[in-house]
Protein backbone atom coordinates (compact mmCIF):
# COMPACT_ATOMS: atom_id res chain seq x y z
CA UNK A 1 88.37 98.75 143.45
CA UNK A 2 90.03 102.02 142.64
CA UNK A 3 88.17 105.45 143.39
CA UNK A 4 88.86 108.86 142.47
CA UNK A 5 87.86 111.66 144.91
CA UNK A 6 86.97 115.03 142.79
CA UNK A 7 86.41 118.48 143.63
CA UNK A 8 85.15 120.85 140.95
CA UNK A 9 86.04 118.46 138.13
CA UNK A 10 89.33 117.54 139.37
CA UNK A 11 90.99 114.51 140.74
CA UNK A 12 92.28 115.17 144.35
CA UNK A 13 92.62 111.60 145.52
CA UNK A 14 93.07 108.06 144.46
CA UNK A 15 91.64 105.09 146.96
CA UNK A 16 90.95 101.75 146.99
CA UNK A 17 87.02 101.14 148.68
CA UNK A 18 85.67 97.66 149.01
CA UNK A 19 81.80 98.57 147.17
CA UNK A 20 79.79 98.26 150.58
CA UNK A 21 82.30 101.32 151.62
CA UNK A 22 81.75 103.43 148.38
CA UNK A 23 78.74 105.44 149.97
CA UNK A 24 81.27 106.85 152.84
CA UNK A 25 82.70 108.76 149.75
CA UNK A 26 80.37 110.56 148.08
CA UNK A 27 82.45 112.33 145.70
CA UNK A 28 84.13 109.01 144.61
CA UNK A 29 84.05 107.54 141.26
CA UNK A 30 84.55 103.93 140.10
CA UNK A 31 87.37 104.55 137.63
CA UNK A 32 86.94 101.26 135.89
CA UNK A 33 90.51 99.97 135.52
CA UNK A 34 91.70 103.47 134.27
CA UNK A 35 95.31 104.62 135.74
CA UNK A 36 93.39 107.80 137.00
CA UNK A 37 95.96 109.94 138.38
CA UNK A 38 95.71 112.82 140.84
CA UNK A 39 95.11 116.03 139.14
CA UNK A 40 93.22 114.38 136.52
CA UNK A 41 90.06 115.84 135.19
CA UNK A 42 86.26 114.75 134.96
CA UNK A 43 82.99 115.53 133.15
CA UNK A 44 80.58 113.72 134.98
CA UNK A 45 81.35 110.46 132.39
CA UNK A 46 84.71 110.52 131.37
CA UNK A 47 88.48 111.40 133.13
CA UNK A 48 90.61 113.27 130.78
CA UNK A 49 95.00 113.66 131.52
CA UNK A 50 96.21 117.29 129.65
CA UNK A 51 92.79 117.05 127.60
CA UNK A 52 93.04 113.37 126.27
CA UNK A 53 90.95 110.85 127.56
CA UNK A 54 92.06 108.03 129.98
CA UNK A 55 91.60 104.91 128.70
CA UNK A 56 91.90 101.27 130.50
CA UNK A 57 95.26 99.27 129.00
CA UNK A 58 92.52 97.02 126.74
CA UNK A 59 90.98 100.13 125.31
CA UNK A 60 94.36 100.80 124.88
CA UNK A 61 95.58 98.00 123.51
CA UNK A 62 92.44 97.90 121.20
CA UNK A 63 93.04 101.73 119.87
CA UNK A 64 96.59 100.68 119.13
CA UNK A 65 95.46 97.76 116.83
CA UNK A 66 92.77 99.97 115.29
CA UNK A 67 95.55 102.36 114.41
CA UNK A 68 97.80 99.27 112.86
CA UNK A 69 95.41 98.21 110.96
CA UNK A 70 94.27 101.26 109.70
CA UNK A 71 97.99 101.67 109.04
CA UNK A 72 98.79 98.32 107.30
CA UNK A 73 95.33 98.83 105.02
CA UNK A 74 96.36 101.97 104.17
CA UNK A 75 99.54 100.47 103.41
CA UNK A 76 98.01 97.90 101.98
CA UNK A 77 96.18 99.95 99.26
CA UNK A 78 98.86 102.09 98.39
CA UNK A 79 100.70 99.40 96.99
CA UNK A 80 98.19 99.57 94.05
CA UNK A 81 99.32 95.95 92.87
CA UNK A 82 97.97 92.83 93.94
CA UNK A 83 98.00 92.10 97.58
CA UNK A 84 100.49 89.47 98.87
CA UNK A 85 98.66 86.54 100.45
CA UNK A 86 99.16 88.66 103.90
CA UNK A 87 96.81 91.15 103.15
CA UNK A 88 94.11 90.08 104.87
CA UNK A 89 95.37 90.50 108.17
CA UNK A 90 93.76 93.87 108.15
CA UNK A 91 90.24 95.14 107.67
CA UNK A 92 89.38 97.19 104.38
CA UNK A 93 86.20 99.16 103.37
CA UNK A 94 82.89 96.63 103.28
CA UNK A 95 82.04 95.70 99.82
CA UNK A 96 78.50 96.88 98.02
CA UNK A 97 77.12 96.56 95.08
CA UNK A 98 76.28 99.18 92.65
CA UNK A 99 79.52 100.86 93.33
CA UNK A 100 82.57 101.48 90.36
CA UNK A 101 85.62 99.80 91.95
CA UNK A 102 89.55 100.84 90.29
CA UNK A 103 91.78 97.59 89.27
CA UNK A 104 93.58 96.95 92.87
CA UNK A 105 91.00 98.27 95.56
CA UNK A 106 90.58 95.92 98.47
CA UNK A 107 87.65 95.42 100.78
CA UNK A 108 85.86 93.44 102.94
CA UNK A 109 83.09 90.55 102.19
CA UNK A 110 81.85 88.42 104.95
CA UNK A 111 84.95 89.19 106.88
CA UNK A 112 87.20 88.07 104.53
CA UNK A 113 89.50 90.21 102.84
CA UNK A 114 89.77 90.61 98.68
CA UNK A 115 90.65 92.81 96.21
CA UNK A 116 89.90 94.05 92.71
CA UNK A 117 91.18 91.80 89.67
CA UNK A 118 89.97 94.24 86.88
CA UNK A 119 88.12 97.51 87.53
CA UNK A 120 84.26 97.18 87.33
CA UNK A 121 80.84 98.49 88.93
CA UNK A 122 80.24 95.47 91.00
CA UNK A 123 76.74 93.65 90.87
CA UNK A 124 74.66 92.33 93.47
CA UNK A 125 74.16 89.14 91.60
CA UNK A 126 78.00 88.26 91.52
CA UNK A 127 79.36 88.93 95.19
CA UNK A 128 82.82 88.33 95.36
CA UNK A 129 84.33 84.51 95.64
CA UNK A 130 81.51 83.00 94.22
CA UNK A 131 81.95 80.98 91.26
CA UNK A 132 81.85 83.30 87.57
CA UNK A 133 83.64 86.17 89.30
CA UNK A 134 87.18 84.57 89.45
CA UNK A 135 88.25 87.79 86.82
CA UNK A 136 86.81 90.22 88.89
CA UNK A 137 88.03 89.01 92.63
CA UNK A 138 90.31 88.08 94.55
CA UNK A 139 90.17 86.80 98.25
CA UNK A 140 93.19 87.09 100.79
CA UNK A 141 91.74 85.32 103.84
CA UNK A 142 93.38 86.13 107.40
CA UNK A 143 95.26 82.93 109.44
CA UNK A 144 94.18 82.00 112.59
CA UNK A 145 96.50 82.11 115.30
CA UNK A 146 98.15 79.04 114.54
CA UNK A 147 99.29 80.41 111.15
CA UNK A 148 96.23 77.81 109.22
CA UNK A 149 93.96 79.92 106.09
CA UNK A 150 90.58 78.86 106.22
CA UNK A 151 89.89 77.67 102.17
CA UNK A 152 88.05 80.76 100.69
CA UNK A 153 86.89 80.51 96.83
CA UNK A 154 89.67 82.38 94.38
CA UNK A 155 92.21 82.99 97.03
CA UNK A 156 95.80 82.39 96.55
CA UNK A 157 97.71 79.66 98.50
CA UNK A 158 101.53 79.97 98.48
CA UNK A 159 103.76 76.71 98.73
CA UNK A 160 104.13 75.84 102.35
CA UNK A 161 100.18 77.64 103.24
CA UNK A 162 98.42 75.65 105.49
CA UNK A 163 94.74 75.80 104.34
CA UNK A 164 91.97 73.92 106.40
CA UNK A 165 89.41 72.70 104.21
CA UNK A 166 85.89 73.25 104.46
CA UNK A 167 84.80 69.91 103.01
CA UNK A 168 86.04 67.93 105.82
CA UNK A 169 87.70 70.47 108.61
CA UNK A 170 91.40 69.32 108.14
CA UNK A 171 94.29 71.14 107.60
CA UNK A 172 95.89 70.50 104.06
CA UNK A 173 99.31 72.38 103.11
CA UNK A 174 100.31 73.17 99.80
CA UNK A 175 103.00 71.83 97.42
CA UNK A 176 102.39 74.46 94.59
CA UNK A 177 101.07 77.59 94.10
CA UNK A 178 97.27 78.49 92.59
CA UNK A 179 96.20 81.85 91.72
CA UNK A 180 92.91 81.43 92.14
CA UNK A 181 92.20 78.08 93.83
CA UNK A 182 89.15 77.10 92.45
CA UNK A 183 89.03 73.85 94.75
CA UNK A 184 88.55 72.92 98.21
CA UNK A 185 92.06 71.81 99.38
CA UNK A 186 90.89 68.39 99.88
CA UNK A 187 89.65 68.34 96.42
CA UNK A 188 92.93 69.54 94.82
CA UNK A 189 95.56 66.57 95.30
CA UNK A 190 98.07 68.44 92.36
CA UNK A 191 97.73 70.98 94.79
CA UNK A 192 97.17 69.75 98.81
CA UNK A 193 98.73 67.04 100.95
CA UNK A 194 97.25 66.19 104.01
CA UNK A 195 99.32 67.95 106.70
């Protein structure tokens, strides 16, 4: 494990200690995967480099993403259209009722993306992609790694989308467009083949 010695605040060494040799050092810290550097400085909780914080390469990695997605919704919203079926890749504002929302305005329901088919103060008693509300939303559901949509009420499949169904877990692809599918893929054969 990797240990930073300080004095008054300030990194003045970097060591690796084995833990049952940690108490030889009592100005050491356990920098927890951080690329603590000498000259660094501490608070008592955190190690800063030239006043920004020193993060680990997953918090990193995981501040990057949050700043691409906050990039690609922004993005994403601007376009002030309807979303392309990609849109929800990235995160959006969660959706409430009781709340006036412009023609175009995406969001987030039960972690799936959508977006607003005609502006309206949305109603507890219609959430989106249930059934009655296929004027008033839209869903753009996010793939899973292996490029498959999981079927969400009123979203929009593409030609060539895989889609797994919900009905019965397999993976369907489609052979025409729908804007909304109203159907679980395995109950829309105009639609779906069986991939």
């Amino acid at each position: 494990m990797k240990y930073a010695l300080i004095e008054n605040g300030v990194v003045t060494n970097t060591i690796a200690l084995l833990p049952y040799n940690a108490q030889d050092f009592p100005n050491a810290i356990d920098t927890g995967e951080r690329p603590v550097q000498i000259g660094d400085t501490f608070d008592g909780e955190k190690f800063y480099r030239n006043g920004k914080e020193v993060h680990t390469e997953i918090e990193e990695k995981d501040i990057t993403i949050d700043r691409l997605n906050t990039a690609g919704a922004e993005a994403m919203q601007s376009l002030n259209a309807e979303p392309p079926v990609s849109a929800g890749v990235f995160t959006y504002g969660e959706w409430m009722p009781d709340t006036w929302y412009e023609r175009y305005a995406l969001f987030t329901y039960n972690g799936v993306a959508g977006f607003i088919r005609q502006a309206h103060t949305s109603l507890e008693v219609y959430p989106p992609f249930s059934v009655g509300t296929e004027a008033l939303y839209g869903a753009r559901p996010s793939p899973d790694t292996e490029g498959i949509y999981p079927y969400v009420y009123n979203m929009r499949v593409e030609v060539g989308m895989r889609v797994r169904s919900e009905k019965d877990g397999n993976v369907y692809i489609a052979i025409q467009p729908a804007d909304p599918l109203l159907f679980d893929p395995a109950d829309a054969v105009s639609i779906f083949v069986l991939a």
